[in-house]
C-alpha atoms as a PDB file:
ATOM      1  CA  UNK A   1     100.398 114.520 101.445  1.00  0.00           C
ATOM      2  CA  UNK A   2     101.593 112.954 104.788  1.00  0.00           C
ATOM      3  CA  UNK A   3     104.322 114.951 106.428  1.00  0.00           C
ATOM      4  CA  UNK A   4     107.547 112.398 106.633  1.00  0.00           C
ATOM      5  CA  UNK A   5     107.701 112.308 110.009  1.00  0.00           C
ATOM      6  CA  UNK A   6     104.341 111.222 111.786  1.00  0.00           C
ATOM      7  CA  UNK A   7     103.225 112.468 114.577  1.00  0.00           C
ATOM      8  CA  UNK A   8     102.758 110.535 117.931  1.00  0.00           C
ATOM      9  CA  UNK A   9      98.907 110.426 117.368  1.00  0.00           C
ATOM     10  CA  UNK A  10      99.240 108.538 113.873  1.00  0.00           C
ATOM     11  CA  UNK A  11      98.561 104.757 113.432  1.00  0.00           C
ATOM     12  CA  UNK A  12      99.467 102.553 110.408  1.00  0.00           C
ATOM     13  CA  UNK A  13      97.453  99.690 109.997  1.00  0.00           C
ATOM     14  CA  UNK A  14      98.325  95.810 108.370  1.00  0.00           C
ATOM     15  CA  UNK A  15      95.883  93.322 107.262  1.00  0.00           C
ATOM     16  CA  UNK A  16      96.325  89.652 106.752  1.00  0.00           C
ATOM     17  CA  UNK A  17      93.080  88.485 104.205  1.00  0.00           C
ATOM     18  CA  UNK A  18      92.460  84.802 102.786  1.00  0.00           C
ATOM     19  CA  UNK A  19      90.062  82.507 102.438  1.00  0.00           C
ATOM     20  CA  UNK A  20      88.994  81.578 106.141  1.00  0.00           C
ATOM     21  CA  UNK A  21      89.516  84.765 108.025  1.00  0.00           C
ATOM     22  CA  UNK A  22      90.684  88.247 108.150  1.00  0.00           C
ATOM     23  CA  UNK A  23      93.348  89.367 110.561  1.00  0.00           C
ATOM     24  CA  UNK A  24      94.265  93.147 111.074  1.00  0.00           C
ATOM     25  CA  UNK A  25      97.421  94.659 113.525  1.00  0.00           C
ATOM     26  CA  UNK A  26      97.396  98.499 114.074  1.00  0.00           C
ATOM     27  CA  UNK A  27     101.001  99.849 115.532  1.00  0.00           C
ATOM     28  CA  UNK A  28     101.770 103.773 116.343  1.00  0.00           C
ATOM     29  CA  UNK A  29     104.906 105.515 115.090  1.00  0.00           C
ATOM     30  CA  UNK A  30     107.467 103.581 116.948  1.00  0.00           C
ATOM     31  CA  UNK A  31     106.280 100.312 115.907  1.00  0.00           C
ATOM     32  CA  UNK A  32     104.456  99.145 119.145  1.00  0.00           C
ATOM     33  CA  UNK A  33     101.317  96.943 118.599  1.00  0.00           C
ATOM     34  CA  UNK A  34      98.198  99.358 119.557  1.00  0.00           C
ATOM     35  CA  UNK A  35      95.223  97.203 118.335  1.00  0.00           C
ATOM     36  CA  UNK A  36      94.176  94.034 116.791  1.00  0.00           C
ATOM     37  CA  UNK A  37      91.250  92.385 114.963  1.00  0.00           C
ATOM     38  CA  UNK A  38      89.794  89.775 113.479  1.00  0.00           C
ATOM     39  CA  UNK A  39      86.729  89.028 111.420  1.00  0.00           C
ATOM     40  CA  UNK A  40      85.455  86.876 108.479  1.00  0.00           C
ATOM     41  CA  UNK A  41      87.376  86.047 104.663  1.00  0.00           C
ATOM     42  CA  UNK A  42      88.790  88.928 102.338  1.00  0.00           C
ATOM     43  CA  UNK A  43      89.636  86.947  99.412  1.00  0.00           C
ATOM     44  CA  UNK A  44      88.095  88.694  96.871  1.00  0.00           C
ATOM     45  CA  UNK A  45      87.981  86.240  94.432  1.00  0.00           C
ATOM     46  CA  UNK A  46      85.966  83.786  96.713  1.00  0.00           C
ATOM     47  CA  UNK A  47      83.583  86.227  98.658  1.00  0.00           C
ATOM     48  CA  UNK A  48      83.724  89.408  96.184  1.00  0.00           C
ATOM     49  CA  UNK A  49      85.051  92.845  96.489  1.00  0.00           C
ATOM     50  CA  UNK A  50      82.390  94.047  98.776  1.00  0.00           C
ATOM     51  CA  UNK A  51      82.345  91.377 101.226  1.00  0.00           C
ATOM     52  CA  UNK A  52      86.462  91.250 101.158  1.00  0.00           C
ATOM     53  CA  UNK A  53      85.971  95.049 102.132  1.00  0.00           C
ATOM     54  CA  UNK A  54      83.374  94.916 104.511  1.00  0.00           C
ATOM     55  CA  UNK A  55      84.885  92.039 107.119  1.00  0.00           C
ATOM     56  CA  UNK A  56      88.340  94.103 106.521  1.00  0.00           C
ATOM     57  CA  UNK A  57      86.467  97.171 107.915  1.00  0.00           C
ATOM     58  CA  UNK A  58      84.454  94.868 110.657  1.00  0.00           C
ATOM     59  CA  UNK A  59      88.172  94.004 111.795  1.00  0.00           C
ATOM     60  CA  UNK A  60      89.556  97.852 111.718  1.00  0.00           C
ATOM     61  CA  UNK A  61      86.120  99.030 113.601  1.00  0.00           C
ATOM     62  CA  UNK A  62      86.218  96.118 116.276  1.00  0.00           C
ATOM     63  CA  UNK A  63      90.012  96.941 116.871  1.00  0.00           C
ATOM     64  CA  UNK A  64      89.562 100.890 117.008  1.00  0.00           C
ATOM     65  CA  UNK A  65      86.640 100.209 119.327  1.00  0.00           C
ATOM     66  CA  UNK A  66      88.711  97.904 122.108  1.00  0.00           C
ATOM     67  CA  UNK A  67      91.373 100.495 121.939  1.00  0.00           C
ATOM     68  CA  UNK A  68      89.507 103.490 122.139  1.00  0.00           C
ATOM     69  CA  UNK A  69      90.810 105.219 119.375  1.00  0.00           C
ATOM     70  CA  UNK A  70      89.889 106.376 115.508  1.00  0.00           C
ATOM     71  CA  UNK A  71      89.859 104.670 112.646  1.00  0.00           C
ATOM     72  CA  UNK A  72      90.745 108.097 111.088  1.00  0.00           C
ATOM     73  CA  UNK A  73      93.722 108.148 113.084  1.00  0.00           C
ATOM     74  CA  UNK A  74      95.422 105.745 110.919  1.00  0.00           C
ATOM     75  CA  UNK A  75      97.556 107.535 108.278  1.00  0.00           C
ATOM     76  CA  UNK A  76      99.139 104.199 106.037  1.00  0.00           C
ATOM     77  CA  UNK A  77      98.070 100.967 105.608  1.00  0.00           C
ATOM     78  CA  UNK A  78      99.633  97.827 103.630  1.00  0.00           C
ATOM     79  CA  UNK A  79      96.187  95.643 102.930  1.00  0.00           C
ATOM     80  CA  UNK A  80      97.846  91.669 101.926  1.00  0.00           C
ATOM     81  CA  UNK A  81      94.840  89.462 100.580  1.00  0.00           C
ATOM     82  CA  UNK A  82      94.939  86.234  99.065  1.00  0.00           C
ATOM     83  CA  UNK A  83      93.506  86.457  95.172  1.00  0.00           C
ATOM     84  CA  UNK A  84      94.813  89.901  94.223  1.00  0.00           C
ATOM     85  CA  UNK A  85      97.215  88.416  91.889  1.00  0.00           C
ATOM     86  CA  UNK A  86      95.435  90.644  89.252  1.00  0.00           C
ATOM     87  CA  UNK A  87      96.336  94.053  88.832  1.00  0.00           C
ATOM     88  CA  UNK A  88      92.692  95.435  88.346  1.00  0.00           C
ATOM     89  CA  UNK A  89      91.555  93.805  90.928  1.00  0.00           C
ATOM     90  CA  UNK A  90      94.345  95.283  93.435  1.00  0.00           C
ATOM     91  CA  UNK A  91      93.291  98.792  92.305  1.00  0.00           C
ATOM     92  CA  UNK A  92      89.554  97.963  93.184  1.00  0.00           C
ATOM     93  CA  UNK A  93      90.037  97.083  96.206  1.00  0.00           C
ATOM     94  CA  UNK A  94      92.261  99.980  96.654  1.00  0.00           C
ATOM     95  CA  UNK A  95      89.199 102.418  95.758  1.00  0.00           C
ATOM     96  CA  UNK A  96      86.509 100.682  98.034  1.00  0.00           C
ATOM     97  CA  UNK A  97      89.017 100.557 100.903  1.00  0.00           C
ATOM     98  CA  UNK A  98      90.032 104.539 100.633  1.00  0.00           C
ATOM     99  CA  UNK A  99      86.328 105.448  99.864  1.00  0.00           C
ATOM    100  CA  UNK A 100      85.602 103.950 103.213  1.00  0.00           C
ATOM    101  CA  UNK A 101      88.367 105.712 104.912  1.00  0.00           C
ATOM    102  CA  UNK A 102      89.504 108.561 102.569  1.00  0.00           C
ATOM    103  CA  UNK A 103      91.776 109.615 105.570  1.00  0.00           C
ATOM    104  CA  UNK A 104      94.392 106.614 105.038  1.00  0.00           C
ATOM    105  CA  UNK A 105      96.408 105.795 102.162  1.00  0.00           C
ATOM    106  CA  UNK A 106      96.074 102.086 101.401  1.00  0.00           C
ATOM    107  CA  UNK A 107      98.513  99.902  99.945  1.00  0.00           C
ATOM    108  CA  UNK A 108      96.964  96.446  98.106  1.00  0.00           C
ATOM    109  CA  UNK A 109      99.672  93.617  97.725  1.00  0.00           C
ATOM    110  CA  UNK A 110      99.029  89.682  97.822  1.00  0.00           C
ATOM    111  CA  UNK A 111      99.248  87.706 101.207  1.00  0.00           C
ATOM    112  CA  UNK A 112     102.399  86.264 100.127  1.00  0.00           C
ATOM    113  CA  UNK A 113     104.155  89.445 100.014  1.00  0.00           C
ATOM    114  CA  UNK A 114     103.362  90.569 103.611  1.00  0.00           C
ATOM    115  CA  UNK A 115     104.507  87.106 104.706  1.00  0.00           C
ATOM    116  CA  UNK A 116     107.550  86.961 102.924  1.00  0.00           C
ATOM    117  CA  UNK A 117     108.265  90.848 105.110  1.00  0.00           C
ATOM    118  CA  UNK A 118     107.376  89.275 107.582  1.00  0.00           C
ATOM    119  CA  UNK A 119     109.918  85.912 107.457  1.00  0.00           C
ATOM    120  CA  UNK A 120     113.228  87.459 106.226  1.00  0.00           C
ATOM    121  CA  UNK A 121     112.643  91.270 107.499  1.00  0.00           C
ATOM    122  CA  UNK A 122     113.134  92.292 103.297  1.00  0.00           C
ATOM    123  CA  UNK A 123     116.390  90.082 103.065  1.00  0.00           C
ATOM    124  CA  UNK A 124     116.778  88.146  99.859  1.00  0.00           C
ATOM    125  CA  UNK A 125     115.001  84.707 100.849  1.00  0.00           C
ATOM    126  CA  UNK A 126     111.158  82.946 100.470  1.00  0.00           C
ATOM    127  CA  UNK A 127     108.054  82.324 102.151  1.00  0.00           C
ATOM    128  CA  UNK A 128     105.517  79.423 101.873  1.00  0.00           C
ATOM    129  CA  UNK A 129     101.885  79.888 102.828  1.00  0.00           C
ATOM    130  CA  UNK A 130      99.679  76.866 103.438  1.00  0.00           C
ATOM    131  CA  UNK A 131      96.659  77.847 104.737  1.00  0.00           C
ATOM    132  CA  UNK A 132      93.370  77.193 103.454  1.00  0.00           C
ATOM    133  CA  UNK A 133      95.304  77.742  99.941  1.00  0.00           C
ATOM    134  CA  UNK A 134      99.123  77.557  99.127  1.00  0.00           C
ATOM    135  CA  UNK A 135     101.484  79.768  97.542  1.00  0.00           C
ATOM    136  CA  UNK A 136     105.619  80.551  97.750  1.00  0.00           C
ATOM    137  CA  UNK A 137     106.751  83.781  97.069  1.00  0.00           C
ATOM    138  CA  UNK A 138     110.356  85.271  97.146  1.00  0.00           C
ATOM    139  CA  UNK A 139     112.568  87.983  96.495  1.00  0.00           C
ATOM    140  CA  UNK A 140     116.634  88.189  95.597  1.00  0.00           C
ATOM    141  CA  UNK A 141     119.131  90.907  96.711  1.00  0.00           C
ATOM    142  CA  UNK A 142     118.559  92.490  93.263  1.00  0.00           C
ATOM    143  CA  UNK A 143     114.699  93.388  93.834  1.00  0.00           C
ATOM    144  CA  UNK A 144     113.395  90.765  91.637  1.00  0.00           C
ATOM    145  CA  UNK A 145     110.692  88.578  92.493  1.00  0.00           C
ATOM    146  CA  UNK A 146     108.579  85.405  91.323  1.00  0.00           C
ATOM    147  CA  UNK A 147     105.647  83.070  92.640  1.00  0.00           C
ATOM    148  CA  UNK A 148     104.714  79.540  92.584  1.00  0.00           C
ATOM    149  CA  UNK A 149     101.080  78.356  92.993  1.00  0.00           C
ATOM    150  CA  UNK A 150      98.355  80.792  94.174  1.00  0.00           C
ATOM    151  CA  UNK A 151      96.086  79.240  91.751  1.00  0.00           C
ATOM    152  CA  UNK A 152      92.855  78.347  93.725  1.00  0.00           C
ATOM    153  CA  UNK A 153      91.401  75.366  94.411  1.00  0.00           C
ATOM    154  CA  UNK A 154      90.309  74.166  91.136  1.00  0.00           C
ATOM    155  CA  UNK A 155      93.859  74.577  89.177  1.00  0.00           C
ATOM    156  CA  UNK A 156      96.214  74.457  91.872  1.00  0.00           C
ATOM    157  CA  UNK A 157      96.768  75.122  95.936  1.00  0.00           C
ATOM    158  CA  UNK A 158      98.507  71.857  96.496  1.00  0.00           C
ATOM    159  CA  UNK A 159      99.604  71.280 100.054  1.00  0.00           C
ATOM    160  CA  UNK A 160      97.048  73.625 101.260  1.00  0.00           C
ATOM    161  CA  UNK A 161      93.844  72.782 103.341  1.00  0.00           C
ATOM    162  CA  UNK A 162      91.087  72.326 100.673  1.00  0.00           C
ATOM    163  CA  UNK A 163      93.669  70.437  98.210  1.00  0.00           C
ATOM    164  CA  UNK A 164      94.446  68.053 101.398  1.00  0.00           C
ATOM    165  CA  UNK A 165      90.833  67.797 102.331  1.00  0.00           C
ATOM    166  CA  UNK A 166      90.294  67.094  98.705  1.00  0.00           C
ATOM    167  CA  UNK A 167      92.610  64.263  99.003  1.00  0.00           C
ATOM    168  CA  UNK A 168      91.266  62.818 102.279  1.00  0.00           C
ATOM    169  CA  UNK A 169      87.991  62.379 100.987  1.00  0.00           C
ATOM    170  CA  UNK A 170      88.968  60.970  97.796  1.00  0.00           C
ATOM    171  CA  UNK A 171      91.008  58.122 100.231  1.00  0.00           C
ATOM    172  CA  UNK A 172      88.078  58.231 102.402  1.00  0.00           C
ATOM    173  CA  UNK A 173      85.566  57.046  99.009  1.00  0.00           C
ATOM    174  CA  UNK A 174      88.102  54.516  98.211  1.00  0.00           C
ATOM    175  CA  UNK A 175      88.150  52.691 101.470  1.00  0.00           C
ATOM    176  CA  UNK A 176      84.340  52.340 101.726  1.00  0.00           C
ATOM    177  CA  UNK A 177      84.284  51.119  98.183  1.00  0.00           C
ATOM    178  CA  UNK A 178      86.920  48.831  99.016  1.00  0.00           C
ATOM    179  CA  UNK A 179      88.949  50.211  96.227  1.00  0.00           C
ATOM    180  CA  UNK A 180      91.543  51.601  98.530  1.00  0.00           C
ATOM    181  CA  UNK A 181      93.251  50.742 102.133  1.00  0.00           C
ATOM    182  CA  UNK A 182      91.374  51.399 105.131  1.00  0.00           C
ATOM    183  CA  UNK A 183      91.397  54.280 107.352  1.00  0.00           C
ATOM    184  CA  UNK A 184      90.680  56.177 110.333  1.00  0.00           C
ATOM    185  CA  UNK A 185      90.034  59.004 108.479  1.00  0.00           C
ATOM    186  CA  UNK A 186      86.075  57.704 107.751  1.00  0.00           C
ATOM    187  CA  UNK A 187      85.527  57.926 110.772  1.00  0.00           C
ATOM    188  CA  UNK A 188      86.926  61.300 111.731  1.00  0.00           C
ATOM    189  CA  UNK A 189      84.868  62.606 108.245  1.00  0.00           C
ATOM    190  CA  UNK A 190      82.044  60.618 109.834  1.00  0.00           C
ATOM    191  CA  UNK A 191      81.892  63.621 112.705  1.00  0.00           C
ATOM    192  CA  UNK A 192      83.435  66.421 111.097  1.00  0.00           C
ATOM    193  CA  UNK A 193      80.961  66.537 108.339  1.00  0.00           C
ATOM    194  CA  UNK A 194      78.051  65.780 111.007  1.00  0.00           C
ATOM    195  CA  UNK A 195      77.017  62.418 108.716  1.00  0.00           C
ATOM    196  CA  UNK A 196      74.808  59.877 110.593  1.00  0.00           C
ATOM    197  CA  UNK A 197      76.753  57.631 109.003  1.00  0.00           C
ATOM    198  CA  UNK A 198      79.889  56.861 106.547  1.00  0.00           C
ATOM    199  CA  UNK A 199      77.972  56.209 103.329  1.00  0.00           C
ATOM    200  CA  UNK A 200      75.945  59.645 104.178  1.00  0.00           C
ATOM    201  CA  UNK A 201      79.010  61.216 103.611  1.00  0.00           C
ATOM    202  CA  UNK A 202      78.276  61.631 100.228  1.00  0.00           C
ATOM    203  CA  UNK A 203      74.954  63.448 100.756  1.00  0.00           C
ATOM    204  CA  UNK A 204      77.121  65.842 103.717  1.00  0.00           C
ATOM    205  CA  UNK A 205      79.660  67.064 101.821  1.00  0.00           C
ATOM    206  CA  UNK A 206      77.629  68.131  98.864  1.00  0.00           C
ATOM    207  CA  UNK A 207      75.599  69.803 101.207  1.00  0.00           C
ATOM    208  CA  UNK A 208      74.647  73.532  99.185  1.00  0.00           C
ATOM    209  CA  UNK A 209      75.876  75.101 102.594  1.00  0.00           C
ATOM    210  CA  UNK A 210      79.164  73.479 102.409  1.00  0.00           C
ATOM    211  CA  UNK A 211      81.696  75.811 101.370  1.00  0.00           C
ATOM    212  CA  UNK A 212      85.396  75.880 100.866  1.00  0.00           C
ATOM    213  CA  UNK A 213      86.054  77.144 104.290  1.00  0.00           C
ATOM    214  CA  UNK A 214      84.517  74.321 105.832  1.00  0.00           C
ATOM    215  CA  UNK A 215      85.711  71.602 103.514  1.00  0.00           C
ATOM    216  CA  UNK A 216      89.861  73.210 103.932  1.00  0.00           C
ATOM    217  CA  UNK A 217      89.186  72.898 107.883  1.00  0.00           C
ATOM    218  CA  UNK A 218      88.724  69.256 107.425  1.00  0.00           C
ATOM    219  CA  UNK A 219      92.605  68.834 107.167  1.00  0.00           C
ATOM    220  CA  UNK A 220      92.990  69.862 110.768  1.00  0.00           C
ATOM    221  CA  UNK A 221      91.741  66.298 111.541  1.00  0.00           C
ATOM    222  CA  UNK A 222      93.745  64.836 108.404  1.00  0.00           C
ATOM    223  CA  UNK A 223      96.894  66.466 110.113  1.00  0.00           C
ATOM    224  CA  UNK A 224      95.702  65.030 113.849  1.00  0.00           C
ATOM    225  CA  UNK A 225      95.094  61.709 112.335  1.00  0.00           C
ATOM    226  CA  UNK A 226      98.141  61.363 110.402  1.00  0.00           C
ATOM    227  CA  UNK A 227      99.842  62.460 114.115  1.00  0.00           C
ATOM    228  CA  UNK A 228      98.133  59.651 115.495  1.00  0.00           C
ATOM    229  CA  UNK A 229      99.745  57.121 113.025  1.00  0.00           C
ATOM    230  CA  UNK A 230      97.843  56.839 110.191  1.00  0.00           C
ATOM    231  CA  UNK A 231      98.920  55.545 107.478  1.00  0.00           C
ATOM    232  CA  UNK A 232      96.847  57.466 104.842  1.00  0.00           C
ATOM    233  CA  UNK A 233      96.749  60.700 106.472  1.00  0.00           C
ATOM    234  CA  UNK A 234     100.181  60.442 106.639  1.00  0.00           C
ATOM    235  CA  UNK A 235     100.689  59.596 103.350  1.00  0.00           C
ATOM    236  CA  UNK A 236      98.817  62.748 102.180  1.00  0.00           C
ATOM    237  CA  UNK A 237     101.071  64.794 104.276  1.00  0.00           C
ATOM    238  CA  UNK A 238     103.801  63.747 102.368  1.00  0.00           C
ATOM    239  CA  UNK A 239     102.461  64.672  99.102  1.00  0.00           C
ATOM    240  CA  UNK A 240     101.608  67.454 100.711  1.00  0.00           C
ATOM    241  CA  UNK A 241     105.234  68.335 101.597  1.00  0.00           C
ATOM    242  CA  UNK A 242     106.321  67.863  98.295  1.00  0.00           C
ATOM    243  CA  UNK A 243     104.245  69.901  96.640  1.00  0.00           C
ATOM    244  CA  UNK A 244     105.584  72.820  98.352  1.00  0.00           C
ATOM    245  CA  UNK A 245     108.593  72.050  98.161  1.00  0.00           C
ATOM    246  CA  UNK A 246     108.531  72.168  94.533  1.00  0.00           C
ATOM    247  CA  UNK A 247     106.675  75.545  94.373  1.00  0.00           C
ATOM    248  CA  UNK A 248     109.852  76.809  96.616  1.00  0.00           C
ATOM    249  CA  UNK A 249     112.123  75.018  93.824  1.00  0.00           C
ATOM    250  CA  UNK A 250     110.354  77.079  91.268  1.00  0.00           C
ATOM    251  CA  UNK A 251     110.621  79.882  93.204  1.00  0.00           C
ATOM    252  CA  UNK A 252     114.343  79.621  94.260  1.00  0.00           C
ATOM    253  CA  UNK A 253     114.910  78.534  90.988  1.00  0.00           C
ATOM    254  CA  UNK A 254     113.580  81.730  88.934  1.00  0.00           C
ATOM    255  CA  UNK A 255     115.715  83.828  91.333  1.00  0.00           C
ATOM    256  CA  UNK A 256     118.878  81.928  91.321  1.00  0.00           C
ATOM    257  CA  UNK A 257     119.067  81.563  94.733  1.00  0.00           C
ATOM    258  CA  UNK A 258     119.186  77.902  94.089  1.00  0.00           C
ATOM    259  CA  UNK A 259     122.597  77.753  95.173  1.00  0.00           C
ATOM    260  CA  UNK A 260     122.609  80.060  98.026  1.00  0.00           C
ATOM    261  CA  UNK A 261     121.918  79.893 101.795  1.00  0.00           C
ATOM    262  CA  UNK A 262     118.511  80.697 102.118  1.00  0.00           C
ATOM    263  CA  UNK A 263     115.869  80.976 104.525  1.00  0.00           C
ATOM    264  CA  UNK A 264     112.172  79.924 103.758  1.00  0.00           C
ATOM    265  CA  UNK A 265     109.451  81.034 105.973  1.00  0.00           C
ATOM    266  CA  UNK A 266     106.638  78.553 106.560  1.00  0.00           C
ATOM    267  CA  UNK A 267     103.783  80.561 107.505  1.00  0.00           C
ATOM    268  CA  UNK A 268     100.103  78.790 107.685  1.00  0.00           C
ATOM    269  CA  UNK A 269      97.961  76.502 109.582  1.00  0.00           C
ATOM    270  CA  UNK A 270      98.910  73.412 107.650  1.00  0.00           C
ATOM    271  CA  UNK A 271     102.856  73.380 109.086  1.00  0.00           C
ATOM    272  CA  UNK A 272     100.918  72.545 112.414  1.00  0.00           C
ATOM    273  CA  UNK A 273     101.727  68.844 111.303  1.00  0.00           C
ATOM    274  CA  UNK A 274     105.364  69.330 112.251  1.00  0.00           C
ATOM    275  CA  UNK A 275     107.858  66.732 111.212  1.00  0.00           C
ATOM    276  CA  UNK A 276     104.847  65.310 108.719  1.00  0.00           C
ATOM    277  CA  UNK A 277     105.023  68.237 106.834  1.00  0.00           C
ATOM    278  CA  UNK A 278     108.185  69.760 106.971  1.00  0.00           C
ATOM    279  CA  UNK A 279     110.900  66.138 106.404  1.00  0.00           C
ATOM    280  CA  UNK A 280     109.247  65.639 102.718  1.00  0.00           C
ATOM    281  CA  UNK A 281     109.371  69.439 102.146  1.00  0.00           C
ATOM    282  CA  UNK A 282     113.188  70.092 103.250  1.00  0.00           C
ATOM    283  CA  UNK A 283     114.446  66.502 100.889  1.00  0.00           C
ATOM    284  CA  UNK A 284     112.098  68.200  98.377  1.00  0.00           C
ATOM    285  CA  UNK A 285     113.755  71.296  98.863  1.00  0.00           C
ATOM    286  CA  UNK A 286     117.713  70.008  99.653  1.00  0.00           C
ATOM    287  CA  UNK A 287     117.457  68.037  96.597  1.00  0.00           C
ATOM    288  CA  UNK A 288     118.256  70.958  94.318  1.00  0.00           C
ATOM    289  CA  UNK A 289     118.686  73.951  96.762  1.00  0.00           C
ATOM    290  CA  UNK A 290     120.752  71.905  99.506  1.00  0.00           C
ATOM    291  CA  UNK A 291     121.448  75.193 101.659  1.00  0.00           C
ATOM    292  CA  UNK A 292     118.049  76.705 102.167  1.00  0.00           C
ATOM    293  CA  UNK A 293     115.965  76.178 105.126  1.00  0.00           C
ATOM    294  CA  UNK A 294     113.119  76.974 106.699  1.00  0.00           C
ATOM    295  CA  UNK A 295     113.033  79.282 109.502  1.00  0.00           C
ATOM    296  CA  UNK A 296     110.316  80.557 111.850  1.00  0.00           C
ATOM    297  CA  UNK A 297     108.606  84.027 110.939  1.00  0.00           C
ATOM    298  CA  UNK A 298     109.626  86.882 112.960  1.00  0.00           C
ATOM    299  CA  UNK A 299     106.442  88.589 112.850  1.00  0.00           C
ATOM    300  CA  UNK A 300     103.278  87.185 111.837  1.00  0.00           C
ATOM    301  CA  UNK A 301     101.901  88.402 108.561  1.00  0.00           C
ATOM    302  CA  UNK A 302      99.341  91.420 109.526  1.00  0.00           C
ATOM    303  CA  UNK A 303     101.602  92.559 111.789  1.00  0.00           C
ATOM    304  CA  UNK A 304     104.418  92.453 109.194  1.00  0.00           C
ATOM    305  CA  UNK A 305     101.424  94.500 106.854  1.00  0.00           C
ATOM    306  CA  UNK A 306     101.810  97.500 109.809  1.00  0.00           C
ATOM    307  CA  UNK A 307     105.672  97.699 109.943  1.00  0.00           C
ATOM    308  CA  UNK A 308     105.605  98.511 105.902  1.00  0.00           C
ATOM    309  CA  UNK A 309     103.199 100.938 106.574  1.00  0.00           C
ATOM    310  CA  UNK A 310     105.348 102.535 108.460  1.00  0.00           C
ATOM    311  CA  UNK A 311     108.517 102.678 106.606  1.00  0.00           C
ATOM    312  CA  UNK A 312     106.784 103.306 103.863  1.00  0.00           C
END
C-alpha cells in the first residue's frame, strides 16, 4: 500500500485514449509536468484490449525514455479511454495495464471523465468532447453524474468527426448526382481521399484500408471549407452544433443544473471551427439552460488524468 505522502522520486501518470491517438502526461509530487507522450488509438472497442494497451505503454516507454527516468517510478495512474463505458471492460483493461506494470496502481475511467476534471477543476458543471467521436458528461455539487452520446459511430457520435465526415460525403454523393446543391467539398474529398477523380470517390472511400480514423479526419477539411464560406460545410456545422448542444441539454437536464450558471468545457478537435460550431451550440444550449456557457479547459485532458492521480 502506497504511503500517503509520496516521496520526491514518485511520478503519477494520466492518459488521454480515443479513437485517433493516445496522449499520456507524467507529473512528480508537486504537480509539475515531468514527461509526455504520444502514440497510436486506445479505444478498446475499436482496436481491442491488447492494442488499446500496447500504444498506451508505447506512449509511457517513449516518455520515460526522453526523460530519463522509470516507468516503475510511477506510483498512480488515472487511464481515461474512449469506449470503457462498460464495467467489464474497465476492469480488463485495468488487469492488462497493472500486469504490465505491477508497480503502479491504475485507475480506468472514460475520456469524458478526465475532461470534465480537467474543465471545471471537480466543480459542479459539464464537458463536451468532439473528437473523432462525441460525448457530454457532467457532474452536480451532490456527486451525481450522467452522459449523453458516447455511442459510436454506427448508433450515435453526432457532431463528432466520423458523424460529420459521414455527412459530407453523403452531400458530396448528392451534388454529383445532381440530387443535391453543389459544393466545394467534392473537390476537397477529391484530394483527401487521393481519388483520380470525383466519381472514383466511391471506389476510395470503400477502400478495405480505409478506416474510421481516416474517414473522421476528413472533417478537418469540412471545418476549413465551411471557414472558407461554404454553404454546405457550413450547414453541417450547424447540425453539428446542435447536436451537442442537445447531448449537454440531456446532460444538464438529468442533473438539474438546467437552471443554474454553468460552465461547459468544449474539449476536441472539432471546436477548431470556432464561431461555426460554437453560435448553434450556445442557442441550442441557452434555449433551455440560458446561464451555462462554455468555457476553455484549464488543463488538457491527460494532463487532468495526472493531477487525479495525485490527489487520489
Amino acid at each position: 500500500m502506497r504511503p500517503t505522502e509520496p516521496s520526491s522520486h514518485d511520478l503519477f501518470l494520466g492518459v488521454d485514449g480515443g479513437g485517433t491517438k493516445t496522449q499520456i502526461v507524467i507529473i512528480d509530487p508537486i504537480e509539475k509536468v515531468v514527461a509526455e507522450g504520444m502514440s497510436g488509438p486506445s479505444n478498446p472497442l475499436r482496436v481491442g484490449v491488447d492494442v488499446a494497451v500496447s500504444n498506451i505503454f508505447e506512449a509511457i516507454n517513449e516518455a520515460c525514455d526522453a526523460a530519463d527516468r522509470s516507468s516503475e517510478d510511477i506510483r498512480n495512474s488515472f487511464v481515461g479511454l474512449a469506449g470503457v463505458r462498460r464495467a467489464d471492460i474497465r476492469e480488463t483493461v485495468k488487469r492488462r495495464l497493472e500486469s504490465r506494470l505491477p508497480t503502479c496502481s491504475f485507475t480506468v475511467v472514460t475520456d469524458a471523465e478526465i475532461a470534465l476534471f480537467g474543465s471545471t477543476l471537480g466543480e459542479p458543471g459539464a464537458v463536451l468532447i468532439a473528437g473523432t467521436g462525441s460525448i457530454c458528461f457532467g457532474k452536480n455539487s451532490e456527486g451525481n453524474t450522467a452522459m449523453a452520446g458516447g455511442w459510436g459511430p454506427l448508433a450515435g457520435d453526432e457532431g463528432g468527426g466520423a458523424s460529420i465526415a459521414k455527412q459530407a460525403l453523403q452531400a458530396i454523393a448528392k451534388a454529383l448526382d445532381g440530387r443535391g446543391r453543389p459544393t466545394k467539398l467534392c473537390d476537397v474529398a477529391v484530394d483527401y481521399f487521393r481519388a483520380a477523380t470525383a466519381e472514383d470517390l466511391i471506389v476510395a472511400i470503400y477502400a478495405p484500408k480505409m478506416d474510421n480514423r481516416r474517414l473522421a479526419g476528413f472533417a478537418k477539411c469540412v471545418v476549413e471549407t465551411a471557414l472558407e464560406g461554404d454553404e454546405i460545410a457550413m450547414e453541417i456545422l450547424a447540425v453539428a452544433g446542435f447536436e451537442l448542444g442537445m447531448a449537454a441539454y440531456a446532460v444538464l437536464k438529468k442533473l438539474e443544473l438546467d437552471k443554474e450558471e454553468v460552465p461547459i468545457g468544449a474539449v476536441g478537435s472539432i471546436f477548431k471551427a470556432g464561431r461555426l460550431i460554437f453560435e448553434p451550440l450556445l442557442e441550442t444550449v441557452h434555449s433551455f439552460a440560458p446561464e451555462a456557457y462554455l468555457k476553455e479547459p484549464e488543463l488538457n485532458p491527460a494532463h487532468a488524468a495526472a493531477v487525479m492521480a495525485r490527489q487520489s
